[in-house]
Each structure stands twice: as C-alpha cells, then as structure tokens.
PDB file of N, CA and C in Angstrom:
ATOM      1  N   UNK A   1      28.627  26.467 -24.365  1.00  0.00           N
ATOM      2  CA  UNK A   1      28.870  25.277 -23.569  1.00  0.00           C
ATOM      3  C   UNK A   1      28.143  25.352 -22.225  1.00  0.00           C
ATOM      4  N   UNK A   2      28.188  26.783 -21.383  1.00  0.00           N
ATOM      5  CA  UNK A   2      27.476  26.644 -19.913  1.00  0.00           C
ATOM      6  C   UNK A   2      25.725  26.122 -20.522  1.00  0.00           C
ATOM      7  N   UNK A   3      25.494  26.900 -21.550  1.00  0.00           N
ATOM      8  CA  UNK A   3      23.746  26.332 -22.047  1.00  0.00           C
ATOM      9  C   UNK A   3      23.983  24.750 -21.869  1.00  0.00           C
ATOM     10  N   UNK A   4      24.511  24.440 -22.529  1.00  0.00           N
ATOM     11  CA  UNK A   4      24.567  22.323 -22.429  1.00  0.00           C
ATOM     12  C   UNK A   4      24.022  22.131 -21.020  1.00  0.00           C
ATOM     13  N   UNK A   5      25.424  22.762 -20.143  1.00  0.00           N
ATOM     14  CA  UNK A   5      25.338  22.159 -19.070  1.00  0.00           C
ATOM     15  C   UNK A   5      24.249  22.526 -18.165  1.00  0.00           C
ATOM     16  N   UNK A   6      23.467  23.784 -18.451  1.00  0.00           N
ATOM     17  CA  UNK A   6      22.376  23.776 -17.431  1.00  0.00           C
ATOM     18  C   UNK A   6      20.893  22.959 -18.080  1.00  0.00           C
ATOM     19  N   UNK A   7      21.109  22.988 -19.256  1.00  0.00           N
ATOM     20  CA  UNK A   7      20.005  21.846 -20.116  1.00  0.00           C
ATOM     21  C   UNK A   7      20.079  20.717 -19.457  1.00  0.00           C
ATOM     22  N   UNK A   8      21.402  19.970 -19.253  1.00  0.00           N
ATOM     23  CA  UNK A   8      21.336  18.778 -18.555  1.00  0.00           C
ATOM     24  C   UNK A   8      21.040  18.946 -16.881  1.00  0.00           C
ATOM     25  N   UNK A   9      21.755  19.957 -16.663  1.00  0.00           N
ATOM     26  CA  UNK A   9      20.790  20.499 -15.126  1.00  0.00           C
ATOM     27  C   UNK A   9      19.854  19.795 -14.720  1.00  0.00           C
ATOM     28  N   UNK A  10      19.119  20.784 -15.861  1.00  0.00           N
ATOM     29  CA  UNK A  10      17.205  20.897 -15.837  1.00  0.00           C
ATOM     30  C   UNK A  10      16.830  19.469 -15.851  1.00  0.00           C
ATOM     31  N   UNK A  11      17.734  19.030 -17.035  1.00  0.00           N
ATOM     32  CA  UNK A  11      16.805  17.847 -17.297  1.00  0.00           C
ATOM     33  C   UNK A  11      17.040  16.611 -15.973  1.00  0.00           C
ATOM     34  N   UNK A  12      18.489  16.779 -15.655  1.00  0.00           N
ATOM     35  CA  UNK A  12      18.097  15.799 -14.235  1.00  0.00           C
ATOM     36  C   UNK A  12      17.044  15.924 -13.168  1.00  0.00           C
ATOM     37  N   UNK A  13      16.962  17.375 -12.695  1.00  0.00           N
ATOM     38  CA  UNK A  13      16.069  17.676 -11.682  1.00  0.00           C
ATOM     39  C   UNK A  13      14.342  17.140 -12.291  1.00  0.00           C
ATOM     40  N   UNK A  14      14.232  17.361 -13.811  1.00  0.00           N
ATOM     41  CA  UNK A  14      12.996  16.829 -13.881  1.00  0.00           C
ATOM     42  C   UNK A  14      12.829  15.270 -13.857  1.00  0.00           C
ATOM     43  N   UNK A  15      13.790  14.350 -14.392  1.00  0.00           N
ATOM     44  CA  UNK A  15      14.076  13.403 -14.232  1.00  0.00           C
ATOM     45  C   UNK A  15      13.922  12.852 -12.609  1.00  0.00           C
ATOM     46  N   UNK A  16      14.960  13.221 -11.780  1.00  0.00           N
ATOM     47  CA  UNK A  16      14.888  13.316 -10.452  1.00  0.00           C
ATOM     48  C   UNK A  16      13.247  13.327  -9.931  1.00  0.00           C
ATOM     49  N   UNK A  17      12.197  14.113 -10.037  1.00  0.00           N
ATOM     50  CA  UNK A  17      11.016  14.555  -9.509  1.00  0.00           C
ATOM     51  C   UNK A  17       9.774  13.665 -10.256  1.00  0.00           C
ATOM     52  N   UNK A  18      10.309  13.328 -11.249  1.00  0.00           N
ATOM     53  CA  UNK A  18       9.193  12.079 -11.955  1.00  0.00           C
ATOM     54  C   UNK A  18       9.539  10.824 -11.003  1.00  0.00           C
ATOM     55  N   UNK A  19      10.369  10.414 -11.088  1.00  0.00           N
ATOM     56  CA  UNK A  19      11.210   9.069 -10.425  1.00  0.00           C
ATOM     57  C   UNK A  19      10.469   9.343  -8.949  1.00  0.00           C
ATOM     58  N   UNK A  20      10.863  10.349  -8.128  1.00  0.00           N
ATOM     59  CA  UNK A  20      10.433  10.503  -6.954  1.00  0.00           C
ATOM     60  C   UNK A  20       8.523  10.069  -6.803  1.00  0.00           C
ATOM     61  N   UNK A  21       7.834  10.581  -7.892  1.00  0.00           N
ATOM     62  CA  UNK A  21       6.376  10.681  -7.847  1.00  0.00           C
ATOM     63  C   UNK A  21       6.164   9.523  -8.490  1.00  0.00           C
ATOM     64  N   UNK A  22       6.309   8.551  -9.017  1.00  0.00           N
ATOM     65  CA  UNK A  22       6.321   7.682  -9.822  1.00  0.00           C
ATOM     66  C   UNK A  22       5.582   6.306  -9.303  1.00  0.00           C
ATOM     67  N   UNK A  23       6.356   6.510  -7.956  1.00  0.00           N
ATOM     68  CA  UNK A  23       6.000   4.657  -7.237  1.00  0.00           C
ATOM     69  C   UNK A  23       4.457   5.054  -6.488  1.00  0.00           C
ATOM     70  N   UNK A  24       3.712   4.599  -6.607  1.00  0.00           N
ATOM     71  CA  UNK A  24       1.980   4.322  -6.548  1.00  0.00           C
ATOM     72  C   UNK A  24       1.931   3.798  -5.267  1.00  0.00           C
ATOM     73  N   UNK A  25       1.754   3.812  -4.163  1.00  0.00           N
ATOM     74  CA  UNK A  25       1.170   2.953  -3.266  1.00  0.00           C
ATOM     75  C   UNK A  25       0.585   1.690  -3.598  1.00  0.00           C
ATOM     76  N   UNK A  26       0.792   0.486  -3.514  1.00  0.00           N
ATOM     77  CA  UNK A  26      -0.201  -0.697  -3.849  1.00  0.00           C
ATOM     78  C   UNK A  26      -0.781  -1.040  -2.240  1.00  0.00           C
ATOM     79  N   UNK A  27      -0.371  -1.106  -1.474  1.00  0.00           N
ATOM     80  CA  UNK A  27      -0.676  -1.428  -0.322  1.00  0.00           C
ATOM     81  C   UNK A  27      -1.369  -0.490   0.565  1.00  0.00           C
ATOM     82  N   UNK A  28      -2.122  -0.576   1.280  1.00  0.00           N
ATOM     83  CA  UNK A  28      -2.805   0.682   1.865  1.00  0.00           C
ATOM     84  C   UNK A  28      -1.704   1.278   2.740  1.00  0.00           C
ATOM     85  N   UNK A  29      -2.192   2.503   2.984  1.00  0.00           N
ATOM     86  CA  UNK A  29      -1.163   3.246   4.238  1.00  0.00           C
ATOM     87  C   UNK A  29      -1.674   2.631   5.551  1.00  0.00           C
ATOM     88  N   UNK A  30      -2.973   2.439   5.906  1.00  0.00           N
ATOM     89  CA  UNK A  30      -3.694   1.922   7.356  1.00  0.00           C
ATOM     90  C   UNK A  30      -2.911   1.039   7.625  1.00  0.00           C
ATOM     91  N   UNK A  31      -2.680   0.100   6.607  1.00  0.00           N
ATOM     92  CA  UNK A  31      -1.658  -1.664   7.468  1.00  0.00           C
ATOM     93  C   UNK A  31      -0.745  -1.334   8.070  1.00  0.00           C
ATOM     94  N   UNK A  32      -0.633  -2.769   9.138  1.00  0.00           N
ATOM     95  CA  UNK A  32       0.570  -2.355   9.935  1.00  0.00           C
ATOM     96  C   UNK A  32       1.679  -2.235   9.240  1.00  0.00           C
ATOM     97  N   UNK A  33       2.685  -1.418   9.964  1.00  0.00           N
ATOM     98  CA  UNK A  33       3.737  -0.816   9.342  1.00  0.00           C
ATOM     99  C   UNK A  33       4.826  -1.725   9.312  1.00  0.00           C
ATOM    100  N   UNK A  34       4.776  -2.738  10.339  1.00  0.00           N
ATOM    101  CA  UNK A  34       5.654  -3.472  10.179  1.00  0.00           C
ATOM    102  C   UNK A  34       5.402  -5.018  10.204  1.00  0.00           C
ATOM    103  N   UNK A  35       4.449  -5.261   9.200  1.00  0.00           N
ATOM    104  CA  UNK A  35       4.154  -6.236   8.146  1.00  0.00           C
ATOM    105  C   UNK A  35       4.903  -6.561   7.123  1.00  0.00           C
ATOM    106  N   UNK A  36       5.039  -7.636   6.739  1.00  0.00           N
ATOM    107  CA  UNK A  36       6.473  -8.040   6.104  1.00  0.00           C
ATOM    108  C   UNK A  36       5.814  -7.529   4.926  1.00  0.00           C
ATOM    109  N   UNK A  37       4.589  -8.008   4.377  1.00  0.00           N
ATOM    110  CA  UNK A  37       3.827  -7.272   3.067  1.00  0.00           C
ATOM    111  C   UNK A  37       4.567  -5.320   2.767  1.00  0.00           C
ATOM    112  N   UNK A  38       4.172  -4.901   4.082  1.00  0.00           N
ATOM    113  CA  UNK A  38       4.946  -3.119   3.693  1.00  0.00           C
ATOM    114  C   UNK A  38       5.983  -3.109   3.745  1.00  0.00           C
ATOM    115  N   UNK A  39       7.276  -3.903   4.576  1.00  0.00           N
ATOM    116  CA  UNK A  39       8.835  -3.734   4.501  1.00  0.00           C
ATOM    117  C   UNK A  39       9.052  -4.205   2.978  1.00  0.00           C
ATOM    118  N   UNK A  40       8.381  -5.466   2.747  1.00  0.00           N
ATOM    119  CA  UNK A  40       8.773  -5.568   1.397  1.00  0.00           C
ATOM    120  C   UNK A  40       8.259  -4.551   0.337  1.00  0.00           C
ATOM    121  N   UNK A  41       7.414  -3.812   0.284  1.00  0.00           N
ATOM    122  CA  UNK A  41       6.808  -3.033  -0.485  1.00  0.00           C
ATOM    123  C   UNK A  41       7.881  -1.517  -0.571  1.00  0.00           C
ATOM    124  N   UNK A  42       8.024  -1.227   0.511  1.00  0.00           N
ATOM    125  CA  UNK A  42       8.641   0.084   0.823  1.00  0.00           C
ATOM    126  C   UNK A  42      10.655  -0.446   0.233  1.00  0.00           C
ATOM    127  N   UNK A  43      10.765  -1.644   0.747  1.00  0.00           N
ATOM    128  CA  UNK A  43      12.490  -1.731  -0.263  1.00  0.00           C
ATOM    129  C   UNK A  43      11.902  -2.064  -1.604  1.00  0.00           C
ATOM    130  N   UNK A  44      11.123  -2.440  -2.240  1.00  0.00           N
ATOM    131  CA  UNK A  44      10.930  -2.106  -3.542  1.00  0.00           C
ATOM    132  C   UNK A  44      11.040  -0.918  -4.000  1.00  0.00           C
ATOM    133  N   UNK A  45      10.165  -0.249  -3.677  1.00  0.00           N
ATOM    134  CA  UNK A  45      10.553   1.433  -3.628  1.00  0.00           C
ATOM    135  C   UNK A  45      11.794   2.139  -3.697  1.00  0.00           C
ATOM    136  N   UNK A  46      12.504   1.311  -2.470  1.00  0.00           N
ATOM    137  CA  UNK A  46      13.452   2.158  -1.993  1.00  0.00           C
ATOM    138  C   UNK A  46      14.794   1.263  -3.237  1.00  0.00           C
ATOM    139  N   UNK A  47      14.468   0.023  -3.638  1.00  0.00           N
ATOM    140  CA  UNK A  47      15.153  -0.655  -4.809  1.00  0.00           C
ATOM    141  C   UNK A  47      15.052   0.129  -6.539  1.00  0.00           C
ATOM    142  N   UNK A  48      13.651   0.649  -6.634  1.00  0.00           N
ATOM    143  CA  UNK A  48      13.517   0.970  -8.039  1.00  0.00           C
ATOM    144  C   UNK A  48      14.160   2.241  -7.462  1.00  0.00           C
ATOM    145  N   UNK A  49      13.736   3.458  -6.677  1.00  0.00           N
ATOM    146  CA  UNK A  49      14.728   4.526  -6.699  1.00  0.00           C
ATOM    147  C   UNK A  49      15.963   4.302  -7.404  1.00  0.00           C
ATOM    148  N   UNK A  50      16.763   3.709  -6.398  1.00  0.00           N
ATOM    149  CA  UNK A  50      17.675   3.278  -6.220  1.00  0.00           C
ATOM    150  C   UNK A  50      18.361   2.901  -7.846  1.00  0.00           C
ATOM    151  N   UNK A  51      17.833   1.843  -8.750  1.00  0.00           N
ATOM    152  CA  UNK A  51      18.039   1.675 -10.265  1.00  0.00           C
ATOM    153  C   UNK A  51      18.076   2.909 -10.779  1.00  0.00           C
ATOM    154  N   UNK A  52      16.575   3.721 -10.727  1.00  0.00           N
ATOM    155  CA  UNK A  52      16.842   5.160 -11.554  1.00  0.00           C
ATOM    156  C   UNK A  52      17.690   5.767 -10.770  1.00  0.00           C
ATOM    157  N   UNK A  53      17.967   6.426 -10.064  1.00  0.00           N
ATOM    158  CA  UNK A  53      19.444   7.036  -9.924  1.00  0.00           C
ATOM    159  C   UNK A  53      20.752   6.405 -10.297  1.00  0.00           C
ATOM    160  N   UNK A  54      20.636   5.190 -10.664  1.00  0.00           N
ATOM    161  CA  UNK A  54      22.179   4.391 -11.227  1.00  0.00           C
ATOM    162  C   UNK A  54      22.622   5.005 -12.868  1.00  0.00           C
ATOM    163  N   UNK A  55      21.032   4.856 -13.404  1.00  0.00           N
ATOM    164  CA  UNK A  55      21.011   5.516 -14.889  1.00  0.00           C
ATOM    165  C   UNK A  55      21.547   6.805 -14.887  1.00  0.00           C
ATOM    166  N   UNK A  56      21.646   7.701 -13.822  1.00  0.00           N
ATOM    167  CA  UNK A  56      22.616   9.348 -14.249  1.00  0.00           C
ATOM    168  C   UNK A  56      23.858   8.658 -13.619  1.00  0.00           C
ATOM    169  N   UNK A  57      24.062   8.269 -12.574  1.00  0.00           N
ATOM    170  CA  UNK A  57      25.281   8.037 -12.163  1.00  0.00           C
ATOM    171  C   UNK A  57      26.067   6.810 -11.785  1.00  0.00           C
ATOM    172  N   UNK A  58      26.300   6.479 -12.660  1.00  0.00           N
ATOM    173  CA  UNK A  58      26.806   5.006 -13.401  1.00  0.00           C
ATOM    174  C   UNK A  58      27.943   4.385 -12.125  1.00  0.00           C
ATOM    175  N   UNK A  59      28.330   5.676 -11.511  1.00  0.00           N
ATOM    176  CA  UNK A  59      29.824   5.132 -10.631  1.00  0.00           C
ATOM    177  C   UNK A  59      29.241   5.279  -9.224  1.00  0.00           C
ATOM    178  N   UNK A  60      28.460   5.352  -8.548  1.00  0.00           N
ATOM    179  CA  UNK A  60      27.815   5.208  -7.101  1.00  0.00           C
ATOM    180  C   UNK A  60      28.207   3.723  -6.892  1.00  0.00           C
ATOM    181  N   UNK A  61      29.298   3.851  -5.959  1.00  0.00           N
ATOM    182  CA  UNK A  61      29.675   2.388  -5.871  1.00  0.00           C
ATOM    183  C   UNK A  61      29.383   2.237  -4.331  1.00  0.00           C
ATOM    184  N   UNK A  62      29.055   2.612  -3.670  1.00  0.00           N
ATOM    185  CA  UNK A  62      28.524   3.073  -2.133  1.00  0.00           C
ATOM    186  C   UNK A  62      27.228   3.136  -1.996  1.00  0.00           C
ATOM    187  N   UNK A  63      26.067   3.568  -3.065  1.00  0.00           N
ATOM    188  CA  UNK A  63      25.029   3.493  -2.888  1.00  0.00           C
ATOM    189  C   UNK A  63      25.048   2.102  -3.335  1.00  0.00           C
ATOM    190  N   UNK A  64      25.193   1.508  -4.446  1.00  0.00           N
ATOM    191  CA  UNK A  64      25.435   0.029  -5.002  1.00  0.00           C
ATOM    192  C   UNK A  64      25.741  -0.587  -3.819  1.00  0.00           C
ATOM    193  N   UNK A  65      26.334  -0.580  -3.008  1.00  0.00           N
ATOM    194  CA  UNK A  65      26.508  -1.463  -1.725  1.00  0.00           C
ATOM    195  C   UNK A  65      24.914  -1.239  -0.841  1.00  0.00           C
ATOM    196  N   UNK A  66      24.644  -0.504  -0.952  1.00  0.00           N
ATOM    197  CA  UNK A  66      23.270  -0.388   0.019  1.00  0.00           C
ATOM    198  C   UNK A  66      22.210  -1.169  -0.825  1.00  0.00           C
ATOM    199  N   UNK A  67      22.398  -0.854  -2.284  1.00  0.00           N
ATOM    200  CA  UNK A  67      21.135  -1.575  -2.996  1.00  0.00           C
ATOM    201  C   UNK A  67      21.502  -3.085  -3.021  1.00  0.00           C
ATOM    202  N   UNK A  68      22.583  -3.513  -2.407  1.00  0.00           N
ATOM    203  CA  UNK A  68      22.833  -4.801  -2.449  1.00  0.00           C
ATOM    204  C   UNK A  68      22.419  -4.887  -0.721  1.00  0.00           C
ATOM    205  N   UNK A  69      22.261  -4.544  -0.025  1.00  0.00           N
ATOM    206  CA  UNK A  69      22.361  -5.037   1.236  1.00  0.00           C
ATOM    207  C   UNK A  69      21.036  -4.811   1.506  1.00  0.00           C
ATOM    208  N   UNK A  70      19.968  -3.813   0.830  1.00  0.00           N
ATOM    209  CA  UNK A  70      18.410  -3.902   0.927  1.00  0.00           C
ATOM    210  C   UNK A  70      18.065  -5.174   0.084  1.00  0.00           C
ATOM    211  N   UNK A  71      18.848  -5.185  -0.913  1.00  0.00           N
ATOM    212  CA  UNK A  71      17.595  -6.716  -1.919  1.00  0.00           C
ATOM    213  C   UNK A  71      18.163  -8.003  -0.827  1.00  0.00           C
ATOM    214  N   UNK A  72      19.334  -7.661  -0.524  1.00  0.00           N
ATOM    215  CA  UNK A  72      19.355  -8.895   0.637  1.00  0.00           C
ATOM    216  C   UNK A  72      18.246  -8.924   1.753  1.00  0.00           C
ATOM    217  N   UNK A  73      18.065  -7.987   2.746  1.00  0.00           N
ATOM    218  CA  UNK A  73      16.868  -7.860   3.349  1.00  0.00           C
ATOM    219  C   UNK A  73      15.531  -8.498   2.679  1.00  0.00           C
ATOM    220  N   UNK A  74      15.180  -7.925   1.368  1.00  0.00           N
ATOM    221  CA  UNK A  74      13.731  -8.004   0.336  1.00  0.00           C
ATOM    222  C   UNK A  74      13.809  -9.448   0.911  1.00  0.00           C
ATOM    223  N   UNK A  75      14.782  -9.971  -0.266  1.00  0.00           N
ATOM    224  CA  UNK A  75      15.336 -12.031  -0.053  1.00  0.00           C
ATOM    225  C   UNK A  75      14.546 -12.316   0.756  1.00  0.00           C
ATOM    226  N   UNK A  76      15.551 -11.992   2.119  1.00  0.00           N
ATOM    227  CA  UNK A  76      15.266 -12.782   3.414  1.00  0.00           C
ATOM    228  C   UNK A  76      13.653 -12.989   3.648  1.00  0.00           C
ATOM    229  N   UNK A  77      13.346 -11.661   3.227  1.00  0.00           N
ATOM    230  CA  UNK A  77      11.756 -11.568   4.017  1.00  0.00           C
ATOM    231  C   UNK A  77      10.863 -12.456   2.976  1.00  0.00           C
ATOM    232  N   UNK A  78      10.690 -12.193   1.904  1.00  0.00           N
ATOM    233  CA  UNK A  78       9.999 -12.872   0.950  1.00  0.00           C
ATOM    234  C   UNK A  78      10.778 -14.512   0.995  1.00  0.00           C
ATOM    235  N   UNK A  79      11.797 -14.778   1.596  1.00  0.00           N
ATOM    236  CA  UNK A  79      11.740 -16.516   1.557  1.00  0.00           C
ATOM    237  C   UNK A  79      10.782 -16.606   3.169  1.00  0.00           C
ATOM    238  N   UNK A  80      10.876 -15.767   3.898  1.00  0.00           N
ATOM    239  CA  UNK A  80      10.335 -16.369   5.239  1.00  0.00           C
ATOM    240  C   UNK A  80       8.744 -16.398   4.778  1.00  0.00           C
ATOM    241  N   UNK A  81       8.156 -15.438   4.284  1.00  0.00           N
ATOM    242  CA  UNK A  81       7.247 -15.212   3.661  1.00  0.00           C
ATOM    243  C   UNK A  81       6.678 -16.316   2.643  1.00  0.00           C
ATOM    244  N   UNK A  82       7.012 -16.800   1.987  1.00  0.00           N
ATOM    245  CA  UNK A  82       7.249 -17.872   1.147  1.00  0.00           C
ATOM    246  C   UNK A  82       6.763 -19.356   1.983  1.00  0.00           C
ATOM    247  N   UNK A  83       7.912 -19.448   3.155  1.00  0.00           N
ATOM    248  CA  UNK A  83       7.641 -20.722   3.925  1.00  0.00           C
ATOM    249  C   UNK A  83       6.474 -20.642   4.856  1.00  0.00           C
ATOM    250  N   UNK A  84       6.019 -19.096   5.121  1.00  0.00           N
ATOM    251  CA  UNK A  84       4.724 -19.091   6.225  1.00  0.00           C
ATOM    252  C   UNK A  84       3.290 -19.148   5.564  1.00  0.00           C
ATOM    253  N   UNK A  85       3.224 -18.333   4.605  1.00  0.00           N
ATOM    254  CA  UNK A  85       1.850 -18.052   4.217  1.00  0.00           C
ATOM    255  C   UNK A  85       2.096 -18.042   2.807  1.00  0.00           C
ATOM    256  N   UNK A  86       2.160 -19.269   1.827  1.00  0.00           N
ATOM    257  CA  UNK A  86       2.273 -19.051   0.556  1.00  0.00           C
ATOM    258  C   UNK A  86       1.187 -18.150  -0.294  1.00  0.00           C
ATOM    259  N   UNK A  87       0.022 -18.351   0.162  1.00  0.00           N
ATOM    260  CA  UNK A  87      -1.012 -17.789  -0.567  1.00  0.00           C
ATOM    261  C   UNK A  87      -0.556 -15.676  -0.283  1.00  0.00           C
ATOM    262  N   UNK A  88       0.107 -15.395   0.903  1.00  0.00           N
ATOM    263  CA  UNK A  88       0.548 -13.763   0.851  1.00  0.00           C
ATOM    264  C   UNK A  88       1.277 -14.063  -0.034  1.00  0.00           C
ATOM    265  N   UNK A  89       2.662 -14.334  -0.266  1.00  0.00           N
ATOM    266  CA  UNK A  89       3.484 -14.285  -1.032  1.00  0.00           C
ATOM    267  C   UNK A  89       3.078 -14.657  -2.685  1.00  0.00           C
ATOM    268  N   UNK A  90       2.493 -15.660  -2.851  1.00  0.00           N
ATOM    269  CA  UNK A  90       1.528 -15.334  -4.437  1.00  0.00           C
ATOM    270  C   UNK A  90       1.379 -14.012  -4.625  1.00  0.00           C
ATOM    271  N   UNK A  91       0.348 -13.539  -3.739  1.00  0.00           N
ATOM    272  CA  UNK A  91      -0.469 -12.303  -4.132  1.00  0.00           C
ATOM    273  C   UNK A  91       0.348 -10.816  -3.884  1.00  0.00           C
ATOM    274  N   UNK A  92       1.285 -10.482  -3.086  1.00  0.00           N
ATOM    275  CA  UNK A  92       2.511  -9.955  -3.023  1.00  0.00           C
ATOM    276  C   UNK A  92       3.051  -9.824  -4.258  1.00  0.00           C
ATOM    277  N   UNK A  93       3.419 -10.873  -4.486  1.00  0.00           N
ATOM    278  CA  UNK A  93       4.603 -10.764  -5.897  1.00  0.00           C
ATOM    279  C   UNK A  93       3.956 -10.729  -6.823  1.00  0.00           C
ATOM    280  N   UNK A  94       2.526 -10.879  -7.170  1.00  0.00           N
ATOM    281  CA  UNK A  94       1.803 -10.238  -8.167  1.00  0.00           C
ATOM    282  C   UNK A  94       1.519  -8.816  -8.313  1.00  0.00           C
ATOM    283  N   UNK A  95       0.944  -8.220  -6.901  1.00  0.00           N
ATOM    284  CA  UNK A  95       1.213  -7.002  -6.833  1.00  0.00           C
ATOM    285  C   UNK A  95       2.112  -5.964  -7.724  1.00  0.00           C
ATOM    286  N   UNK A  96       3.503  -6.489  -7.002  1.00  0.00           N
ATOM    287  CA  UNK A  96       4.640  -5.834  -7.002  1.00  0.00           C
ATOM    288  C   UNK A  96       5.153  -6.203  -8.327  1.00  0.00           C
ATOM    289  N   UNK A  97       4.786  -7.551  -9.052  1.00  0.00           N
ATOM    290  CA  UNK A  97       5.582  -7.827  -9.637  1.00  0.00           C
ATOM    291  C   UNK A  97       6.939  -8.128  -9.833  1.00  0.00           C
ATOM    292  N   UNK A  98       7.319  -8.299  -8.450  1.00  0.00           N
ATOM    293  CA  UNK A  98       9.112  -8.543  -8.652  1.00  0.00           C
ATOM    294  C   UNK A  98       9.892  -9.815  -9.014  1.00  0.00           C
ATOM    295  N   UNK A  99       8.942 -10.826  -9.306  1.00  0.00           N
ATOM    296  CA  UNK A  99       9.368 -12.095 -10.011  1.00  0.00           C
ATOM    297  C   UNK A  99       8.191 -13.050 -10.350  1.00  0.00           C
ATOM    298  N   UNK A 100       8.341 -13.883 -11.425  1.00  0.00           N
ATOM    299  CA  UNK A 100       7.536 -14.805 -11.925  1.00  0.00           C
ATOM    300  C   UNK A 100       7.010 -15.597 -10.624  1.00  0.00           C
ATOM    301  N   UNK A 101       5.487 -16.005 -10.758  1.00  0.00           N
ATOM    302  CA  UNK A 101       4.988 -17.092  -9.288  1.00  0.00           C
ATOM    303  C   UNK A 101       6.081 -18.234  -9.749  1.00  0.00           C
ATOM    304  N   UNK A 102       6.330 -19.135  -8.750  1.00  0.00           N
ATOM    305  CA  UNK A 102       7.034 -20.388  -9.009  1.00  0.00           C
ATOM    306  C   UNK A 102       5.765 -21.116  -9.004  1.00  0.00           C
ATOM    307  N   UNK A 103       5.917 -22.511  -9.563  1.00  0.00           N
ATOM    308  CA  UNK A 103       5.171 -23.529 -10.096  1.00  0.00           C
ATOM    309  C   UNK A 103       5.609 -24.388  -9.427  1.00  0.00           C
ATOM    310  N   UNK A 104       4.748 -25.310  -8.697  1.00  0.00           N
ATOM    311  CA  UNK A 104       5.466 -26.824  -8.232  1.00  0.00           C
ATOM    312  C   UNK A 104       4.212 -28.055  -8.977  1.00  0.00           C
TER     313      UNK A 104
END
C-alpha cells in the first residue's frame, strides 16, 4: 500500500512540473507590463494553473474563490478592452483563445 501512495506522489509532482512549464509566452516579455494585453495574458495563466490544480484537488474551495475573483478581473478588462480598441481585443482573444470573436 505505501508503493501506491508514493506512485501517486511521483505522479503529482510530475504532473505539477508539466502544468507549471506548459503556458508559452504569446506576448513578448519587452511590452509594457501593465498593458491590459499582459494583465490579461498573465490571469490566463494564472486561470489555466489554477483549472489544472482543481483536477488533483477537487475540494479547494478557497482557491475556487480566487479563480472566481481573477476571471472577474480578466471580464472587466477585456469588456473595457472591447469598448476601446476593438481591433486589440479581436486579436487578443485569438491569441489566447479564450472565447469565440463575436459577430455583429
């Protein structure tokens, strides 16, 4: 039985270290840092983490409050984003992929 449990060990920590290496930069590092393009880029990040760690631990009901209070942030910025410069926000959410373009 201790074999099981350090198999599953292992296998989180490798799990854990893929997830960590996983998210790609799309945006350069040079841009400003606090460009709504990188805040939104970096809570994506900090959103997909966030999913893969839900998959080992199903009951994080405290981190679940934070991943709700960052996609609220994402929201906000991508509607302001949305009403200023539609043509960023096209090309943004293609990027990232975090939702279908809307059509008017």
């Amino acid at each position: 039985m201790k074999n099981k449990e350090k198999i599953k060990k292992k296998d989180r920590k490798i799990l854990l270290f893929m997830v960590k290496n996983s998210f790609i930069s799309v945006i350069p590092q040079e841009e400003n840092k606090g460009s709504v393009e990188f805040q939104v880029f970096s809570f994506t990040n900090k959103i997909r983490r966030l999913a893969s760690h839900f998959e080992l631990h199903k009951k994080d009901f405290l981190s679940e409050r934070g991943l709700r209070k960052i996609l609220g942030k994402r929201q906000r910025l991508l509607t302001y984003l949305s009403k200023k410069n539609r043509v960023r926000y096209n090309k943004l959410i293609g990027q990232l992929n975090i939702r279908e373009p809307q059509t008017r």
